[in-house]
N, C-alpha and C. Protein backbone atom coordinates (compact mmCIF):
# COMPACT_ATOMS: atom_id res chain seq x y z
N UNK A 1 0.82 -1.18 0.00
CA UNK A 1 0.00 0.00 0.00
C UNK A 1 0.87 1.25 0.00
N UNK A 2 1.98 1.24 0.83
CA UNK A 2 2.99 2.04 0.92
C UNK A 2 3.55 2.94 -0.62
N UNK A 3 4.08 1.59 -1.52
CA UNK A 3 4.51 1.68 -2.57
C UNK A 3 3.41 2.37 -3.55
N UNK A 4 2.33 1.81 -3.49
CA UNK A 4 1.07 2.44 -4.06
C UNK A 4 1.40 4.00 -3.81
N UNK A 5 0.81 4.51 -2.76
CA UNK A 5 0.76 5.63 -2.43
C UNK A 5 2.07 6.76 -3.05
N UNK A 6 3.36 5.89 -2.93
CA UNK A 6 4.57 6.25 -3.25
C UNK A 6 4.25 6.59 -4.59
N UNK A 7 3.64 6.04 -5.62
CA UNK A 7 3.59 6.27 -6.99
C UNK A 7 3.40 7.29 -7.41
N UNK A 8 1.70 7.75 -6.85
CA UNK A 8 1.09 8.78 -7.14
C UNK A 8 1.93 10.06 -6.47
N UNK A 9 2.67 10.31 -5.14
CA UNK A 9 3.47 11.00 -4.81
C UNK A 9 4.63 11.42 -5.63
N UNK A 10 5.74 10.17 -5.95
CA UNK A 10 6.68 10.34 -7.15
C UNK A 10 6.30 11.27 -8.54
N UNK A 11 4.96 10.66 -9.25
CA UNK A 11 4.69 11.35 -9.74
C UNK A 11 3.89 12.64 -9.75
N UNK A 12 3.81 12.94 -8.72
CA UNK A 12 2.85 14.23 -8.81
C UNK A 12 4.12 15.41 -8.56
N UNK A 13 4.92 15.27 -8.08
CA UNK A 13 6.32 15.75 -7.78
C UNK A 13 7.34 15.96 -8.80
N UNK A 14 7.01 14.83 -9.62
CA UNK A 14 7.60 15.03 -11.17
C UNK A 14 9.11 13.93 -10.95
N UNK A 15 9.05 12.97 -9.86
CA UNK A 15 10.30 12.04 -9.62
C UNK A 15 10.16 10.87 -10.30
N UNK A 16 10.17 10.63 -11.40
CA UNK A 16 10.16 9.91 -12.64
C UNK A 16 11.01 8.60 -12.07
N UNK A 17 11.91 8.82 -11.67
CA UNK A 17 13.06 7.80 -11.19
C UNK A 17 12.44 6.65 -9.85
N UNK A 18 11.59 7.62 -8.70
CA UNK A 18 11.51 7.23 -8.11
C UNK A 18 9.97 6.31 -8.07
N UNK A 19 9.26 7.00 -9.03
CA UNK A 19 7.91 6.45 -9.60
C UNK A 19 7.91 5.41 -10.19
N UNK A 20 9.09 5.23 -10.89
CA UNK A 20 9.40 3.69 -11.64
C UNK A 20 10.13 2.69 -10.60
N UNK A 21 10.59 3.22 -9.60
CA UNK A 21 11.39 1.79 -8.34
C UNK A 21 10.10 1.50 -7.70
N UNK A 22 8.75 2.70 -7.43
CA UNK A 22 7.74 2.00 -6.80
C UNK A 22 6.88 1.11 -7.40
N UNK A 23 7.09 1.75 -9.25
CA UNK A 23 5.73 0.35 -9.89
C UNK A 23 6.72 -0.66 -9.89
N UNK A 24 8.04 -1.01 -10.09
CA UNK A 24 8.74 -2.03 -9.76
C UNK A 24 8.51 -3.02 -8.70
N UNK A 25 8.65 -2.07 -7.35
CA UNK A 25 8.75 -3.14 -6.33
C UNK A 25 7.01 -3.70 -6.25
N UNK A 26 6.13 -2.85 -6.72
CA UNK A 26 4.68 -3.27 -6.59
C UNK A 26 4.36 -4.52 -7.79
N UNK A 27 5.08 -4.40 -9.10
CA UNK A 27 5.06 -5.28 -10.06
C UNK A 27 5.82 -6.56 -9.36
N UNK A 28 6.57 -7.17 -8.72
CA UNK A 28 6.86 -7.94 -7.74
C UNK A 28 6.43 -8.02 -6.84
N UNK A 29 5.20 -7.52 -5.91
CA UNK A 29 4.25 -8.46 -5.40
C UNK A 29 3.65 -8.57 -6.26
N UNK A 30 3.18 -8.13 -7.00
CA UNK A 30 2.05 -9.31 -8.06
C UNK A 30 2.90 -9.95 -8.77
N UNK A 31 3.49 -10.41 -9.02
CA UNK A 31 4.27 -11.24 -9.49
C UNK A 31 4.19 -13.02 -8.50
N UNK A 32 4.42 -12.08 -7.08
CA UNK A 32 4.68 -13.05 -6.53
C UNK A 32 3.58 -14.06 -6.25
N UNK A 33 1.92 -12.83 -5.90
CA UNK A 33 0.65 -13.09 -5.69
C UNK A 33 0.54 -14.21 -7.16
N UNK A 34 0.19 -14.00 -8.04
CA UNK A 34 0.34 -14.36 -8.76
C UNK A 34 0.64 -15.84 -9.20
N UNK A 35 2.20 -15.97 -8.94
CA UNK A 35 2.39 -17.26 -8.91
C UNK A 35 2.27 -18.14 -7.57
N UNK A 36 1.38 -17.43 -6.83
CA UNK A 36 1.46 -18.10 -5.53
C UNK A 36 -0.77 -18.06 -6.19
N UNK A 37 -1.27 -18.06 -6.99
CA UNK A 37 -2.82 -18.31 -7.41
C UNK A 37 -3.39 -17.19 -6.90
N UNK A 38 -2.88 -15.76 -6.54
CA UNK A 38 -3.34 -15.05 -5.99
C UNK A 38 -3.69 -14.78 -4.22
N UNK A 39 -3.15 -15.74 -3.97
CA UNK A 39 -2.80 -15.67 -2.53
C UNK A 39 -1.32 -15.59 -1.69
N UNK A 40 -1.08 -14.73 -0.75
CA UNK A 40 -0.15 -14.40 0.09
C UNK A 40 0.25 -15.78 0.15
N UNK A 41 1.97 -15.50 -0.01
CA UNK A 41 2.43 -16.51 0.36
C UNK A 41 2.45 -17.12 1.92
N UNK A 42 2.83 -16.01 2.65
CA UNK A 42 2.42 -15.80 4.24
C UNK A 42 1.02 -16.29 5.15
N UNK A 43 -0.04 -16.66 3.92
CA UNK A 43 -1.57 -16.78 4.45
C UNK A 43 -1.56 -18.10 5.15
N UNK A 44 -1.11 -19.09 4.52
CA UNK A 44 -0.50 -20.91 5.18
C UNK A 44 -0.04 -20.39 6.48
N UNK A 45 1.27 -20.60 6.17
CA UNK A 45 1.79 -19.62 7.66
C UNK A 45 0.99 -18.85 9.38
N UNK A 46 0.33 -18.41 8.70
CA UNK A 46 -0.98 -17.40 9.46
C UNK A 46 -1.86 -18.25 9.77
N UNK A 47 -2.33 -19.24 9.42
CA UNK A 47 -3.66 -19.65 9.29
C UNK A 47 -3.23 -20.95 9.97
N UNK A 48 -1.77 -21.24 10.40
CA UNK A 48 -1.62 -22.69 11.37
C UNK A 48 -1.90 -21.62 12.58
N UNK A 49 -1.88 -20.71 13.04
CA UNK A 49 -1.66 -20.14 14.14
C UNK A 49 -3.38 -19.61 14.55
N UNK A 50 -4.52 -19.43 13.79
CA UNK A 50 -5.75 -19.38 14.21
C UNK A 50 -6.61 -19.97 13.65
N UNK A 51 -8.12 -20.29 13.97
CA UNK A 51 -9.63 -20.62 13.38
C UNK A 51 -9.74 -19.46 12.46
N UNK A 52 -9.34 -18.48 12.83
CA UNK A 52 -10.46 -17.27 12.42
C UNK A 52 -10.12 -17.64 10.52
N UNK A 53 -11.41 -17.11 10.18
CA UNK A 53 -11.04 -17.37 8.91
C UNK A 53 -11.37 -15.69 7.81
N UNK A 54 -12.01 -14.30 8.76
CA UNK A 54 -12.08 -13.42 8.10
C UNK A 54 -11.01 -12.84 7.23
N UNK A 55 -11.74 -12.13 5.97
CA UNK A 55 -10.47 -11.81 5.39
C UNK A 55 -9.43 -11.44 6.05
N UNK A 56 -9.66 -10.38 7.39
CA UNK A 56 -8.82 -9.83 7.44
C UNK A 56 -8.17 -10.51 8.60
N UNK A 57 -7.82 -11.81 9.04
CA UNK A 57 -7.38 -12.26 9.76
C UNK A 57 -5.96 -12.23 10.21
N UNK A 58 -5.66 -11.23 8.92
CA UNK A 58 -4.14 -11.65 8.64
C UNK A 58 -3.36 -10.23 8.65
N UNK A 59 -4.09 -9.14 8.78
CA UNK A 59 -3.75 -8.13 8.01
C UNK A 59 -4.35 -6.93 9.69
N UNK A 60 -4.07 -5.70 9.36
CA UNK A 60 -4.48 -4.77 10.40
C UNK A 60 -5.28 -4.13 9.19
N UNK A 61 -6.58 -4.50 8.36
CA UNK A 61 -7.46 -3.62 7.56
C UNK A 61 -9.03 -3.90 8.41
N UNK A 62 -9.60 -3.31 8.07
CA UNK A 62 -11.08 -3.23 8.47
C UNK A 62 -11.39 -4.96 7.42
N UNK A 63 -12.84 -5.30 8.08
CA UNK A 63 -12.97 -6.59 7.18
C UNK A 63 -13.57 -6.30 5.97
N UNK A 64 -14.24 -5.14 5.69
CA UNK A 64 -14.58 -4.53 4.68
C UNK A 64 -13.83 -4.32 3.47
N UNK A 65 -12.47 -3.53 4.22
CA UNK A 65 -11.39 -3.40 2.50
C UNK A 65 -10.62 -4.46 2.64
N UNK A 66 -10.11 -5.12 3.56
CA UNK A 66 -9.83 -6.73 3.57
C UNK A 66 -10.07 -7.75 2.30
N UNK A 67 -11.53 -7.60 2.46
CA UNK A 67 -12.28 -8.78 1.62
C UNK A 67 -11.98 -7.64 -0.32
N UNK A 68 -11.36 -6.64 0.07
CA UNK A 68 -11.38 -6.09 -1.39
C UNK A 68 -10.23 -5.75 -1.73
N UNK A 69 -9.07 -5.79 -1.21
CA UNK A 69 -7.77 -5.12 -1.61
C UNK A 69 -6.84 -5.58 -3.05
N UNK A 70 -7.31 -6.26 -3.57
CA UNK A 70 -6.96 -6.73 -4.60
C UNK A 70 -7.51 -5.49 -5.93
N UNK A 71 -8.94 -5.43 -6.31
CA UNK A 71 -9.21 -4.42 -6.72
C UNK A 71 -9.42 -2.77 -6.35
N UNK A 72 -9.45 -2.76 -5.12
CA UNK A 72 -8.95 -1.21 -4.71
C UNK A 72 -7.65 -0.96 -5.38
N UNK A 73 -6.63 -1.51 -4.87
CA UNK A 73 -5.12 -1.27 -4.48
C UNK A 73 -4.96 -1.67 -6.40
N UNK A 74 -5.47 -2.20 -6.87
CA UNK A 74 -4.88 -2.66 -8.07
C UNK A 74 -5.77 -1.78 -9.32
N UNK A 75 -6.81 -1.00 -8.88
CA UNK A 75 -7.47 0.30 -9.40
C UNK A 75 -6.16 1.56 -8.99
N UNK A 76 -6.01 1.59 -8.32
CA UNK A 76 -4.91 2.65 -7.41
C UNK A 76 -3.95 2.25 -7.90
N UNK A 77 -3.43 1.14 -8.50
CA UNK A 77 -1.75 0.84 -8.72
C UNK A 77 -1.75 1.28 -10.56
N UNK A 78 -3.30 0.72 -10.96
CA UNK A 78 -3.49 1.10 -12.46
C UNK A 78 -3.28 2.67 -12.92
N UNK A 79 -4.59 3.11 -12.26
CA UNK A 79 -4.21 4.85 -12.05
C UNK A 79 -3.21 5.27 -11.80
N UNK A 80 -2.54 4.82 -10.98
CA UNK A 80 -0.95 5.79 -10.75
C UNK A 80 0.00 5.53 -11.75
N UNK A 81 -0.07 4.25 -12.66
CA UNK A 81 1.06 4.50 -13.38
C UNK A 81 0.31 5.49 -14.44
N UNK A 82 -1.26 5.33 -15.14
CA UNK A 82 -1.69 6.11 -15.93
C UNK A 82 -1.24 7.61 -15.92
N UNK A 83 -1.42 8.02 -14.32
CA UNK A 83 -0.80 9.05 -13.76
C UNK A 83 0.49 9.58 -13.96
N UNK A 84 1.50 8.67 -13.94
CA UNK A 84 2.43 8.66 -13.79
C UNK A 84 2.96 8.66 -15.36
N UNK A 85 2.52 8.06 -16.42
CA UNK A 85 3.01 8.30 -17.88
C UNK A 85 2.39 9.62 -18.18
N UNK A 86 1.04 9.96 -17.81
CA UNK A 86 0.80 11.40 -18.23
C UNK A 86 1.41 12.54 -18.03
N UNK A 87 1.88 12.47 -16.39
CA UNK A 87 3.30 13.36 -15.95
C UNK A 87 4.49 13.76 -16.57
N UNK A 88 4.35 12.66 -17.47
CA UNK A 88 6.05 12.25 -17.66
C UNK A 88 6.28 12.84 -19.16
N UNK A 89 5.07 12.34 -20.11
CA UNK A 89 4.49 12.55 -21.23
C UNK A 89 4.58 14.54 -21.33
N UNK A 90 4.05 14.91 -20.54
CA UNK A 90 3.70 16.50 -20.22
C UNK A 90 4.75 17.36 -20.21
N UNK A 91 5.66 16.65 -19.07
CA UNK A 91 7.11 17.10 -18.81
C UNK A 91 8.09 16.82 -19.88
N UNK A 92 7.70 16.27 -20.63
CA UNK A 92 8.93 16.26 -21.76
C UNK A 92 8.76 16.79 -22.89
N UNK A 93 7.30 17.99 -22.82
CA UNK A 93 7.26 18.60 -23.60
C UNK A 93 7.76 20.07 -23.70
């Protein structure tokens, strides 16, 4: 979420450099999600240690954006690079 946020910051600032290490390190968790079927690799792990089975069992989110962070955060990761080529696009004119 961090990195997310980082994007739209980088680019609104005009840090081109630093906007591309955050869709990086964010393109590697999905990467990782990904080849892990879309689930935390960490969730196994978590889940010998309780019953509970809410989304957010695992996480410090409300159970609300819990059960949604995949398309929030990945609406927000889309937009920011959109964001982030339009910036960039602008500035090099």
């Amino acid at each position: 979420m961090c990195a997310i946020v980082a994007i739209w910051a980088f680019a609104g600032t005009s840090n081109f450099i630093g906007a591309a290490w955050a869709i990086a390190i964010v393109l590697v968790e999905v990467a990782v999600l990904g080849l892990n079927h879309g689930r935390c690799p960490l969730d196994g792990i978590a889940a010998r240690y309780t019953d509970d089975t809410r989304p957010n069992f695992d996480i410090y989110l409300p159970v609300w954006l819990a059960a949604r962070t995949k398309p929030i955060f990945g609406t927000l990761f889309g937009t920011g690079i959109v964001f982030t080529l339009a910036r960039w696009l602008t500035a090099a004119q």
